[in-house]
C-alpha atoms as a PDB file:
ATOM      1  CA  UNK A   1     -11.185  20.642   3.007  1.00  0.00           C
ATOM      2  CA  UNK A   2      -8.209  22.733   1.514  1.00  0.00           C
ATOM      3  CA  UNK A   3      -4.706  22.526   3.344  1.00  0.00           C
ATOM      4  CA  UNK A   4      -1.550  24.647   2.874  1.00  0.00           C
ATOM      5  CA  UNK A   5      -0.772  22.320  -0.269  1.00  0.00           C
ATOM      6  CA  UNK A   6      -3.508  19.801  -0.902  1.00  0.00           C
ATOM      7  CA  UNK A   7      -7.000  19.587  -0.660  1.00  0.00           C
ATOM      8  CA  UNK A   8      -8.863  16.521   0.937  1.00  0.00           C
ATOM      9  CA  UNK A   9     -12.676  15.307  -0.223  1.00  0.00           C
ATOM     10  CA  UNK A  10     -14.885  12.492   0.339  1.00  0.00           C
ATOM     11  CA  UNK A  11     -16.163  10.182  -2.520  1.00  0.00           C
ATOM     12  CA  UNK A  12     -18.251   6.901  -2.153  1.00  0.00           C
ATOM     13  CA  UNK A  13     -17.121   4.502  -4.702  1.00  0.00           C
ATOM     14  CA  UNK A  14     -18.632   0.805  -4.610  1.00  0.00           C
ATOM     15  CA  UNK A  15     -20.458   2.178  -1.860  1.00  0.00           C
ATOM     16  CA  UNK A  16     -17.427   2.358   0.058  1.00  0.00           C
ATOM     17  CA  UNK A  17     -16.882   6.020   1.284  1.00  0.00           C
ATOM     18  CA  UNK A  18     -13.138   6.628   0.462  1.00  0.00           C
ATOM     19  CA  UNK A  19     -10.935  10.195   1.259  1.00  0.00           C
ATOM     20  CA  UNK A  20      -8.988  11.385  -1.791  1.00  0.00           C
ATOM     21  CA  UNK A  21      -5.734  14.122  -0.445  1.00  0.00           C
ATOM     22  CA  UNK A  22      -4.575  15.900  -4.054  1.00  0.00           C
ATOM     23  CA  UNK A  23      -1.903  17.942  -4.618  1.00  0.00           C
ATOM     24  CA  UNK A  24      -2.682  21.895  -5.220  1.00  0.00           C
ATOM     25  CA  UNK A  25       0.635  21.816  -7.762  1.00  0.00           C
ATOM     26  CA  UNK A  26       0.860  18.723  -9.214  1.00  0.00           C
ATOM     27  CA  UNK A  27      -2.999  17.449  -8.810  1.00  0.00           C
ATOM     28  CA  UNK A  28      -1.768  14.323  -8.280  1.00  0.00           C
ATOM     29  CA  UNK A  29      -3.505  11.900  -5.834  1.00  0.00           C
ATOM     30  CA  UNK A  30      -3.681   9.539  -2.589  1.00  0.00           C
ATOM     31  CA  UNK A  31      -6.279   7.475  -1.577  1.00  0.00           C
ATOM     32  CA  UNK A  32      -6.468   7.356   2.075  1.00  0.00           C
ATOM     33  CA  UNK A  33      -7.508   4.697   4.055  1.00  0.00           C
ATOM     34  CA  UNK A  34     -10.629   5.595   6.200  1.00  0.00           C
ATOM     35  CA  UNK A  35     -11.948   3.250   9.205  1.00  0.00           C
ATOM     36  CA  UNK A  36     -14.231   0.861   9.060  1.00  0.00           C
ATOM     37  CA  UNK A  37     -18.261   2.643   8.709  1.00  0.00           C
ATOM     38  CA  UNK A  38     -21.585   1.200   8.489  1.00  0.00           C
ATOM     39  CA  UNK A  39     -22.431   0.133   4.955  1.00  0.00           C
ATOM     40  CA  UNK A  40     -24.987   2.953   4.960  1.00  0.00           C
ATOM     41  CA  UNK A  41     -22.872   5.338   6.780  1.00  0.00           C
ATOM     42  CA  UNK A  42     -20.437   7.928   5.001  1.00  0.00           C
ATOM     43  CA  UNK A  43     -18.193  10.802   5.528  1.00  0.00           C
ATOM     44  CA  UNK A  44     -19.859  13.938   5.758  1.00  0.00           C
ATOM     45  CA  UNK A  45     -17.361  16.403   7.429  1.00  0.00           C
ATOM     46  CA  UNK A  46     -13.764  16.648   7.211  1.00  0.00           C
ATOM     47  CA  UNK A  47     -11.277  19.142   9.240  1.00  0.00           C
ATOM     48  CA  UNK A  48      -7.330  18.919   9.560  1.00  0.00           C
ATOM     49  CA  UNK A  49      -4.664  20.607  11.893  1.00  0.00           C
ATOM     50  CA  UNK A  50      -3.464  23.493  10.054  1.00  0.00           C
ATOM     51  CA  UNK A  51       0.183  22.693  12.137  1.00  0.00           C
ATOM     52  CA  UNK A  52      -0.075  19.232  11.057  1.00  0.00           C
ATOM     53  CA  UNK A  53      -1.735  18.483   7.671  1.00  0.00           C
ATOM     54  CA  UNK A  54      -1.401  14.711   8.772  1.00  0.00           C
ATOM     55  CA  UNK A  55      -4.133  15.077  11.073  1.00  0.00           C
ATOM     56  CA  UNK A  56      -7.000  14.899   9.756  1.00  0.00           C
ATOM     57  CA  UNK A  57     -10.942  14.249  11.868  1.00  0.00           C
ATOM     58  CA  UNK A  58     -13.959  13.069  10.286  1.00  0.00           C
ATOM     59  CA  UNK A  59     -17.325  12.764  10.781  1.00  0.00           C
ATOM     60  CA  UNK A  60     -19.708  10.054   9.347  1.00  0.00           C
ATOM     61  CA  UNK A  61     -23.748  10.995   8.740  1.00  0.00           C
ATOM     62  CA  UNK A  62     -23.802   8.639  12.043  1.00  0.00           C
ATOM     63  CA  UNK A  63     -22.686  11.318  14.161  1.00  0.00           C
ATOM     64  CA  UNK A  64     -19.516   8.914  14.358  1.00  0.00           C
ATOM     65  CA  UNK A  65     -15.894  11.016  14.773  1.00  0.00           C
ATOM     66  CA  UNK A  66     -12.264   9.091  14.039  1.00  0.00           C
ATOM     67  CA  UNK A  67      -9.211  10.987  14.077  1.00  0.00           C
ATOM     68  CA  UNK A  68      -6.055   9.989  12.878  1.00  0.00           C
ATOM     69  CA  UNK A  69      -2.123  11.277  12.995  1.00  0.00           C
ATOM     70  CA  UNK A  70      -0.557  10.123  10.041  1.00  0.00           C
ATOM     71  CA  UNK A  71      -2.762  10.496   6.757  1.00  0.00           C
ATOM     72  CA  UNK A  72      -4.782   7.560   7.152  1.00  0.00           C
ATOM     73  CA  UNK A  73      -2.768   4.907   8.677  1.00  0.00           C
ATOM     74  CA  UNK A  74      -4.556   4.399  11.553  1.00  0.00           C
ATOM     75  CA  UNK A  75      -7.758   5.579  13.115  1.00  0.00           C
ATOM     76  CA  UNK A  76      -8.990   7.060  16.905  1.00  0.00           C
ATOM     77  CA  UNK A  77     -12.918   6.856  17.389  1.00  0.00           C
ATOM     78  CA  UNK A  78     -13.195   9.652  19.366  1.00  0.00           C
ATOM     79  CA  UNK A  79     -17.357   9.811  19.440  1.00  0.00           C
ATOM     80  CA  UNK A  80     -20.048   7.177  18.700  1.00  0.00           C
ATOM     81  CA  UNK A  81     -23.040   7.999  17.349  1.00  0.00           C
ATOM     82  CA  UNK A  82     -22.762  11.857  18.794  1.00  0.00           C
ATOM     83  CA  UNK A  83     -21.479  10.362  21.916  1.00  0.00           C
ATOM     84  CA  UNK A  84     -17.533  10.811  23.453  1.00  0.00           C
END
Protein backbone atom coordinates (compact mmCIF):
# COMPACT_ATOMS: atom_id res chain seq x y z
CA UNK A 1 0.00 0.00 0.00
CA UNK A 2 1.87 3.25 -1.20
CA UNK A 3 1.50 6.51 1.01
CA UNK A 4 2.50 10.13 0.25
CA UNK A 5 6.19 9.05 1.31
CA UNK A 6 6.43 5.38 2.15
CA UNK A 7 5.04 2.34 1.09
CA UNK A 8 3.71 -0.40 3.57
CA UNK A 9 3.72 -4.47 2.70
CA UNK A 10 3.15 -7.59 4.44
CA UNK A 11 5.85 -10.36 4.81
CA UNK A 12 5.61 -13.64 6.92
CA UNK A 13 8.91 -14.33 8.40
CA UNK A 14 9.21 -17.37 10.98
CA UNK A 15 5.75 -17.72 10.17
CA UNK A 16 5.04 -14.66 11.90
CA UNK A 17 3.21 -12.20 9.49
CA UNK A 18 5.11 -8.87 10.09
CA UNK A 19 4.27 -5.12 8.23
CA UNK A 20 7.41 -3.50 6.81
CA UNK A 21 6.65 0.86 6.26
CA UNK A 22 9.87 1.98 3.82
CA UNK A 23 10.81 5.13 2.91
CA UNK A 24 10.09 6.23 -0.95
CA UNK A 25 13.57 8.52 -0.59
CA UNK A 26 15.73 6.94 1.55
CA UNK A 27 14.33 3.11 1.31
CA UNK A 28 15.07 2.78 4.61
CA UNK A 29 12.85 0.63 6.92
CA UNK A 30 10.45 0.00 10.08
CA UNK A 31 9.14 -3.01 11.22
CA UNK A 32 5.81 -2.49 12.64
CA UNK A 33 4.32 -4.26 15.23
CA UNK A 34 1.07 -6.07 14.10
CA UNK A 35 -1.52 -7.71 16.72
CA UNK A 36 -1.60 -10.84 17.81
CA UNK A 37 -3.14 -13.50 14.64
CA UNK A 38 -3.74 -17.08 14.50
CA UNK A 39 -0.58 -19.02 13.74
CA UNK A 40 -2.19 -19.86 10.39
CA UNK A 41 -3.68 -16.55 9.88
CA UNK A 42 -1.87 -13.59 7.95
CA UNK A 43 -2.28 -10.19 6.58
CA UNK A 44 -3.85 -10.07 3.39
CA UNK A 45 -5.10 -6.42 2.90
CA UNK A 46 -3.70 -3.27 3.98
CA UNK A 47 -5.28 0.45 3.60
CA UNK A 48 -4.13 3.79 5.42
CA UNK A 49 -5.73 7.34 5.90
CA UNK A 50 -4.37 9.38 3.22
CA UNK A 51 -4.77 12.53 6.08
CA UNK A 52 -3.02 10.44 8.49
CA UNK A 53 -0.36 7.99 7.19
CA UNK A 54 -0.30 6.69 10.92
CA UNK A 55 -3.42 4.99 10.45
CA UNK A 56 -3.19 2.19 9.00
CA UNK A 57 -6.32 -1.07 8.85
CA UNK A 58 -5.65 -4.53 8.10
CA UNK A 59 -7.20 -7.46 7.26
CA UNK A 60 -6.07 -11.08 8.09
CA UNK A 61 -7.17 -14.21 5.52
CA UNK A 62 -9.58 -14.72 8.75
CA UNK A 63 -11.77 -12.06 7.72
CA UNK A 64 -10.24 -10.45 11.03
CA UNK A 65 -9.87 -6.27 10.80
CA UNK A 66 -7.46 -4.23 13.52
CA UNK A 67 -6.89 -0.70 13.10
CA UNK A 68 -4.45 1.28 14.69
CA UNK A 69 -3.50 5.28 15.15
CA UNK A 70 0.00 5.48 15.59
CA UNK A 71 2.10 3.11 13.19
CA UNK A 72 1.77 0.06 15.04
CA UNK A 73 1.76 0.82 18.62
CA UNK A 74 -1.34 -0.37 19.46
CA UNK A 75 -4.17 -2.24 17.85
CA UNK A 76 -8.39 -1.82 17.57
CA UNK A 77 -10.15 -5.18 16.43
CA UNK A 78 -12.73 -3.69 14.72
CA UNK A 79 -14.30 -7.16 13.03
CA UNK A 80 -13.91 -10.87 13.94
CA UNK A 81 -13.95 -13.31 11.60
CA UNK A 82 -16.12 -10.94 9.00
CA UNK A 83 -18.11 -9.93 11.94
CA UNK A 84 -18.23 -6.03 13.65
Amino acid sequence: MFQEKSVVFAAVENDQSILIKQSLDTKHEEVLAVPPLDEKDHIMYITSNPANDKEIVIVTMNGDIFMTKNNGESWTKLASEGEI
